[in-house]
N, C-alpha and C. Protein backbone atom coordinates (compact mmCIF):
# COMPACT_ATOMS: atom_id res chain seq x y z
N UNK A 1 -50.47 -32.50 -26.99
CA UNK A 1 -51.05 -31.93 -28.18
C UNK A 1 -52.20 -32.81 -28.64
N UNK A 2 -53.47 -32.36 -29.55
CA UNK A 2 -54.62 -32.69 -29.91
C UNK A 2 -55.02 -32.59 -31.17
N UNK A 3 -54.56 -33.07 -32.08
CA UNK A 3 -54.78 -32.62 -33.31
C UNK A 3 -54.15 -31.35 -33.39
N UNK A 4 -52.54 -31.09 -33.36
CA UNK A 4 -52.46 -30.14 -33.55
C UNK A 4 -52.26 -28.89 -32.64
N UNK A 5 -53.01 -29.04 -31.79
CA UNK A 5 -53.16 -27.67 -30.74
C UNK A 5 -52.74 -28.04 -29.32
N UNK A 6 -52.24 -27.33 -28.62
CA UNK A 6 -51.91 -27.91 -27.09
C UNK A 6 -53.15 -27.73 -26.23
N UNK A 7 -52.87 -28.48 -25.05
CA UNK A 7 -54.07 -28.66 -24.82
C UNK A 7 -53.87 -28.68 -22.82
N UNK A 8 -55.40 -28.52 -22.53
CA UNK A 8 -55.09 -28.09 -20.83
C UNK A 8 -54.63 -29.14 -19.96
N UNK A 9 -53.41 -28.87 -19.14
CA UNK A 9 -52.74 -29.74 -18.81
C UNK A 9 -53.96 -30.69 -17.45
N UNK A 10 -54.74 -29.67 -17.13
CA UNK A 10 -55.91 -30.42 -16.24
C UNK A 10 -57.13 -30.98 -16.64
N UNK A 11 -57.75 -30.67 -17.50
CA UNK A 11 -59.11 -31.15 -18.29
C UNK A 11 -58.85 -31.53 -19.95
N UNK A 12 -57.75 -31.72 -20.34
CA UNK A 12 -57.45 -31.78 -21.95
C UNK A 12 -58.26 -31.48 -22.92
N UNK A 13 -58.92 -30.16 -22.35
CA UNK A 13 -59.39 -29.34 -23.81
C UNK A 13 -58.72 -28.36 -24.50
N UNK A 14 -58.97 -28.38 -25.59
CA UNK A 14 -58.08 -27.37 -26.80
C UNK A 14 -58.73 -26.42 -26.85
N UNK A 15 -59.83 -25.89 -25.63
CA UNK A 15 -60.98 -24.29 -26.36
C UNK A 15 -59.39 -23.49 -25.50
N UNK A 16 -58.99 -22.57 -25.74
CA UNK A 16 -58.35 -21.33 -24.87
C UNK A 16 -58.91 -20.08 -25.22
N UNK A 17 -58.88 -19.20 -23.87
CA UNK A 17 -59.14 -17.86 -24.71
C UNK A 17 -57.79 -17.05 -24.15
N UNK A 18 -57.63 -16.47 -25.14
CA UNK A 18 -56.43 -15.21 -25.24
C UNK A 18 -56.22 -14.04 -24.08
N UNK A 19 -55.40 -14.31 -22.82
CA UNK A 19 -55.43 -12.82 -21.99
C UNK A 19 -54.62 -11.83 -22.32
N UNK A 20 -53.48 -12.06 -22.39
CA UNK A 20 -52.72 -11.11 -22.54
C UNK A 20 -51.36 -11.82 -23.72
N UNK A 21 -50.76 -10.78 -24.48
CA UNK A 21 -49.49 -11.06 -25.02
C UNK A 21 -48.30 -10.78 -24.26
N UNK A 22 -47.60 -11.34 -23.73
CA UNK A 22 -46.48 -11.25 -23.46
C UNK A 22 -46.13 -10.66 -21.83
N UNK A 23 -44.78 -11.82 -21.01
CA UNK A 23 -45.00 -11.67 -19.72
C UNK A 23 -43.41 -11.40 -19.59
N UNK A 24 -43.48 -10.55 -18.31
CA UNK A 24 -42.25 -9.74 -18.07
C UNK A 24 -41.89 -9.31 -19.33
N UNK A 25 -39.77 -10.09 -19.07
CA UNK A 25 -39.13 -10.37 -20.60
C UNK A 25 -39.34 -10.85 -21.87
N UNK A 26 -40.61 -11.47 -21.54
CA UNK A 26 -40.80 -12.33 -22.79
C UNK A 26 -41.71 -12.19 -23.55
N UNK A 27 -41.82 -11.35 -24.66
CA UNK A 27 -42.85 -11.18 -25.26
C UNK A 27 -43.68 -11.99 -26.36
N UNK A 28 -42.90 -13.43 -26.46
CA UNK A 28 -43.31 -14.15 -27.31
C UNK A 28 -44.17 -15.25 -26.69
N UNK A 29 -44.27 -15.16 -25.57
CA UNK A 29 -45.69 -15.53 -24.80
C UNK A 29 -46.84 -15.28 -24.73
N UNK A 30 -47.50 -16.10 -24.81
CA UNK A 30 -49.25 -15.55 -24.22
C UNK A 30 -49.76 -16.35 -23.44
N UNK A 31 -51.07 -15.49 -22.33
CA UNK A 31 -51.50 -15.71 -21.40
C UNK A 31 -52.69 -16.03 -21.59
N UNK A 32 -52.92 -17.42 -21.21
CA UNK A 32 -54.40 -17.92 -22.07
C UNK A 32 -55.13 -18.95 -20.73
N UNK A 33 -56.21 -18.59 -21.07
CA UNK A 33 -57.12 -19.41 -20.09
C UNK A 33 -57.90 -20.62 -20.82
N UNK A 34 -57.77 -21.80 -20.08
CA UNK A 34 -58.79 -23.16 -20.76
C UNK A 34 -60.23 -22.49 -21.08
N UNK A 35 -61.08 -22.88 -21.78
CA UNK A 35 -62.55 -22.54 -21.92
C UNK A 35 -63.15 -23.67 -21.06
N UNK A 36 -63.01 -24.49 -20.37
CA UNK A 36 -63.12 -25.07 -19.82
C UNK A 36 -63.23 -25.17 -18.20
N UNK A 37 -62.02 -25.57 -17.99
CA UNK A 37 -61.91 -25.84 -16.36
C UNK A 37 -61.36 -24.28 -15.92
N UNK A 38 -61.21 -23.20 -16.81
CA UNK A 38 -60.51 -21.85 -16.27
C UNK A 38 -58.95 -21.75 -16.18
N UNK A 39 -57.97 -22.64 -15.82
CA UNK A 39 -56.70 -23.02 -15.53
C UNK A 39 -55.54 -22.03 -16.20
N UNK A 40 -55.44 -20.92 -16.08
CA UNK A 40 -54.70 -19.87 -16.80
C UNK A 40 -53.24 -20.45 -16.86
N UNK A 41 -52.75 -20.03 -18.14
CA UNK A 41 -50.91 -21.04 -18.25
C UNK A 41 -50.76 -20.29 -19.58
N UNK A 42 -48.78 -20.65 -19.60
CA UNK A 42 -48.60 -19.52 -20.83
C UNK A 42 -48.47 -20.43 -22.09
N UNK A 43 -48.58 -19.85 -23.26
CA UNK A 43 -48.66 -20.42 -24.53
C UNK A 43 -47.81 -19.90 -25.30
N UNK A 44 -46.51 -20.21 -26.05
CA UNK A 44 -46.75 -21.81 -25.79
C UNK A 44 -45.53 -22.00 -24.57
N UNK A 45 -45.58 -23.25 -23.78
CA UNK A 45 -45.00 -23.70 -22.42
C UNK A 45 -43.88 -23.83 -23.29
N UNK A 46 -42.81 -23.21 -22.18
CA UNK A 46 -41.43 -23.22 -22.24
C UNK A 46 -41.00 -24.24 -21.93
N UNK A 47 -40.25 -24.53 -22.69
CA UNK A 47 -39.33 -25.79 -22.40
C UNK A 47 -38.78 -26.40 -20.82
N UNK A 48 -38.46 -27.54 -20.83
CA UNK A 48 -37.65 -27.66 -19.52
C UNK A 48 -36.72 -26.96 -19.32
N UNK A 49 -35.79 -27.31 -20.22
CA UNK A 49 -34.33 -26.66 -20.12
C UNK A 49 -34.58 -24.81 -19.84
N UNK A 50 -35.54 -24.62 -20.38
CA UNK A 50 -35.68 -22.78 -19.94
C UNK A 50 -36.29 -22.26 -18.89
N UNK A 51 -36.96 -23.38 -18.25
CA UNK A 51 -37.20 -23.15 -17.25
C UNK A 51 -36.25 -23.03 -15.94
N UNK A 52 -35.85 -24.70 -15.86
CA UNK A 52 -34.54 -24.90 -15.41
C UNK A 52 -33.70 -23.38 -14.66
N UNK A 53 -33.17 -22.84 -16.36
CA UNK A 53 -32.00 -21.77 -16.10
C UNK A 53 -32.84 -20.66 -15.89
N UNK A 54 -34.33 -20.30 -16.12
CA UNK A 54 -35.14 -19.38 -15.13
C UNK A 54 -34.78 -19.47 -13.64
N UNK A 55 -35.66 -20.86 -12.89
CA UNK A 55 -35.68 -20.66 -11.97
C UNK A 55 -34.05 -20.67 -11.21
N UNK A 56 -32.61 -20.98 -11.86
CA UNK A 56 -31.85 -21.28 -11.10
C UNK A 56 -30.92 -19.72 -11.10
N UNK A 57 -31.60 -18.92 -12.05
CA UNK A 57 -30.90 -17.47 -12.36
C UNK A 57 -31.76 -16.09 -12.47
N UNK A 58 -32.93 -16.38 -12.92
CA UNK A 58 -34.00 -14.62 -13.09
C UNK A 58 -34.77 -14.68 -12.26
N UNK A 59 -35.36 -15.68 -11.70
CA UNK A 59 -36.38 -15.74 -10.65
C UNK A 59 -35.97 -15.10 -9.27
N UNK A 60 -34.70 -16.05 -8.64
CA UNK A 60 -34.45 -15.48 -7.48
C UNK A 60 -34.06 -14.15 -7.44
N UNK A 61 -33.15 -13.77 -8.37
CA UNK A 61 -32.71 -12.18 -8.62
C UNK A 61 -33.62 -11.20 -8.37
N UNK A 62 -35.38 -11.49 -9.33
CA UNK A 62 -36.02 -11.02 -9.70
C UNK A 62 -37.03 -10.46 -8.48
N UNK A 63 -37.34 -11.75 -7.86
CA UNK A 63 -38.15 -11.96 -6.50
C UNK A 63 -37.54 -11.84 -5.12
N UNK A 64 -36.73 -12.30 -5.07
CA UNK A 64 -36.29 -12.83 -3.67
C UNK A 64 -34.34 -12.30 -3.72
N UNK A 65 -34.18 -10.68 -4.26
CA UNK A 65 -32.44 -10.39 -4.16
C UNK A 65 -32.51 -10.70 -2.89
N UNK A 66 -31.04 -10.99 -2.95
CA UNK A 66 -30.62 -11.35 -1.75
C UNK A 66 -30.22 -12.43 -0.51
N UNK A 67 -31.20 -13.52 -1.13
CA UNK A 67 -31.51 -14.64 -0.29
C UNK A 67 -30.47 -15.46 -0.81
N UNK A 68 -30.42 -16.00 0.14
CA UNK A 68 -29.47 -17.27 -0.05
C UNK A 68 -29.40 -18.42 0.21
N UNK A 69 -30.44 -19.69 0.14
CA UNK A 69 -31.27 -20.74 0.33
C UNK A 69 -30.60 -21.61 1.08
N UNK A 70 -29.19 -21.61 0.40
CA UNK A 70 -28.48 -22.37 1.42
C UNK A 70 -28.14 -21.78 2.79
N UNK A 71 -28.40 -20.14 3.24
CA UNK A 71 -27.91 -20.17 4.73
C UNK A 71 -29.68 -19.55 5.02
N UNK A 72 -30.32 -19.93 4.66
CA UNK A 72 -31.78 -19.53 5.16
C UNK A 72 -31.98 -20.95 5.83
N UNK A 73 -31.28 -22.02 6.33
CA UNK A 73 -32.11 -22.78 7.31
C UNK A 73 -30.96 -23.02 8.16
């Protein structure tokens, strides 16, 4: 954060511009691009912990039914 505002995790500027509201399930997201270096990311970044139980439960379901990581090698 920068006074306030979050800021791009690659060039640490605070300009963003606004793409879209809200992704998949989650509508309390937004899709924002740096004014800067371009680097599109959602606002505001989800926590660890929600990520975490994303990727270990909606992701694979979501993307990849079926697979099973442990007998895929």
């Amino acid at each position: 954060m920068k006074n306030g505002l979050a800021v791009c995790d690659v060039c640490a500027a605070s300009a963003e511009e606004f793409l879209q509201r809200g992704v998949r399930n989650r509508q309390d997201l937004n899709v924002v691009r740096c004014s800067d270096c371009g680097l599109v990311r959602l606002s505001p970044l989800p926590g660890e912990g929600e990520l975490k139980a994303y990727y270990a439960d909606s992701y694979r379901e979501a993307h990849e039914p079926g697979l099973d990581p442990a007998g895929a090698y």
